[in-house]
C-alpha atoms as a PDB file:
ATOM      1  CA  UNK A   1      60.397 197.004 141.143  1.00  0.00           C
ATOM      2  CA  UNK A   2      56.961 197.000 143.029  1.00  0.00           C
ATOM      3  CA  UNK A   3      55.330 198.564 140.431  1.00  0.00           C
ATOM      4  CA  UNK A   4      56.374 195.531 138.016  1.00  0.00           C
ATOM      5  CA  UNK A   5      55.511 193.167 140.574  1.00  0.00           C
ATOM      6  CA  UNK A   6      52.366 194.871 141.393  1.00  0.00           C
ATOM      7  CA  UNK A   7      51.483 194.903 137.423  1.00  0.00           C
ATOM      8  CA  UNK A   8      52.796 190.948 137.390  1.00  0.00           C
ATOM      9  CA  UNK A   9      50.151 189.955 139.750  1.00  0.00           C
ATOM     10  CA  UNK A  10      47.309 191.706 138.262  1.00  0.00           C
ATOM     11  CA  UNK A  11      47.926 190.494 135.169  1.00  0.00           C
ATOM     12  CA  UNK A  12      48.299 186.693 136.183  1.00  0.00           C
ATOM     13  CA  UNK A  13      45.519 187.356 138.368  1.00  0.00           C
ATOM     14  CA  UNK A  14      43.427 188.543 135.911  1.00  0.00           C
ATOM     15  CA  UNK A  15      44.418 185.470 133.239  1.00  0.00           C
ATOM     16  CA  UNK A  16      43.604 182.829 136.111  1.00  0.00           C
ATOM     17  CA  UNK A  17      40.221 184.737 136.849  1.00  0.00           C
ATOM     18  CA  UNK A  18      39.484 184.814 132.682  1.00  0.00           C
ATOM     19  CA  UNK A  19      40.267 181.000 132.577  1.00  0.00           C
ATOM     20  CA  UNK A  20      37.908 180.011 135.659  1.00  0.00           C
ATOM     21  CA  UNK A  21      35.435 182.093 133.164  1.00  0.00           C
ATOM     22  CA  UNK A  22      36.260 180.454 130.248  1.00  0.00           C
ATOM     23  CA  UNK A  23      36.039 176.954 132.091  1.00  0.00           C
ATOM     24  CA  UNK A  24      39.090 175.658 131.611  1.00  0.00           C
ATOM     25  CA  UNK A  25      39.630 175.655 135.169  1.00  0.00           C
ATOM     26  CA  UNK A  26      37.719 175.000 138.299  1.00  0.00           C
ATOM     27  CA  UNK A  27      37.098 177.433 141.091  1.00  0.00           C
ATOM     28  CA  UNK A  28      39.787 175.299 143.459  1.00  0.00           C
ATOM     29  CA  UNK A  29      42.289 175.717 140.886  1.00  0.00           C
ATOM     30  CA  UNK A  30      42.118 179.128 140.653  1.00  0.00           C
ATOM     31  CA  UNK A  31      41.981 180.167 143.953  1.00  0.00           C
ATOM     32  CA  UNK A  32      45.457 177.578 144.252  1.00  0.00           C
ATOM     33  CA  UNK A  33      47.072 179.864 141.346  1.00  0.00           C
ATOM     34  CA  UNK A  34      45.506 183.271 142.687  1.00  0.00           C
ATOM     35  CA  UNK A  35      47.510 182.237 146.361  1.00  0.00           C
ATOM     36  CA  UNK A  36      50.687 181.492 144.377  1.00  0.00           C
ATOM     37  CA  UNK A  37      50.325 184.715 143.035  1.00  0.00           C
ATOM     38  CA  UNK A  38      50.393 186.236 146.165  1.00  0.00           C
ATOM     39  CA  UNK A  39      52.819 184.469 147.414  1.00  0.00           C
ATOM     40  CA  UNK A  40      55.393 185.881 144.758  1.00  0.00           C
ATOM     41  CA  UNK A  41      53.721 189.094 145.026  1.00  0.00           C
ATOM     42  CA  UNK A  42      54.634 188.999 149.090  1.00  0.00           C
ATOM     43  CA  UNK A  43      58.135 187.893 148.693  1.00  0.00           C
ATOM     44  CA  UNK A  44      58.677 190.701 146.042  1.00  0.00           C
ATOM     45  CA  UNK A  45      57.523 193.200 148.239  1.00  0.00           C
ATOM     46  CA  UNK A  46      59.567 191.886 151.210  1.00  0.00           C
ATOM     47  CA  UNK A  47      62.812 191.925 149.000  1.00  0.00           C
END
């Protein structure tokens, strides 16, 4: 289970990093998804 929730987070991680590239979204926005993220990611590990 961490390993999928490790792999989870790097993955959405790296999609909200390639939109702020792309510009579809603005640096505030992605560092608002990158903390919800981790916020899952925490709570996995804590399970």
């Amino acid at each position: 289970m961490t390993d999928d929730a490790v792999e989870r987070f790097v993955a959405d991680a790296e999609r909200a990093y390639e939109e702020y590239e792309q510009g579809y979204a603005d640096a505030d926005a992605t560092l608002r998804v990158l903390r919800s993220h981790l916020d899952r990611l925490e709570a996995e590990l804590d399970e």
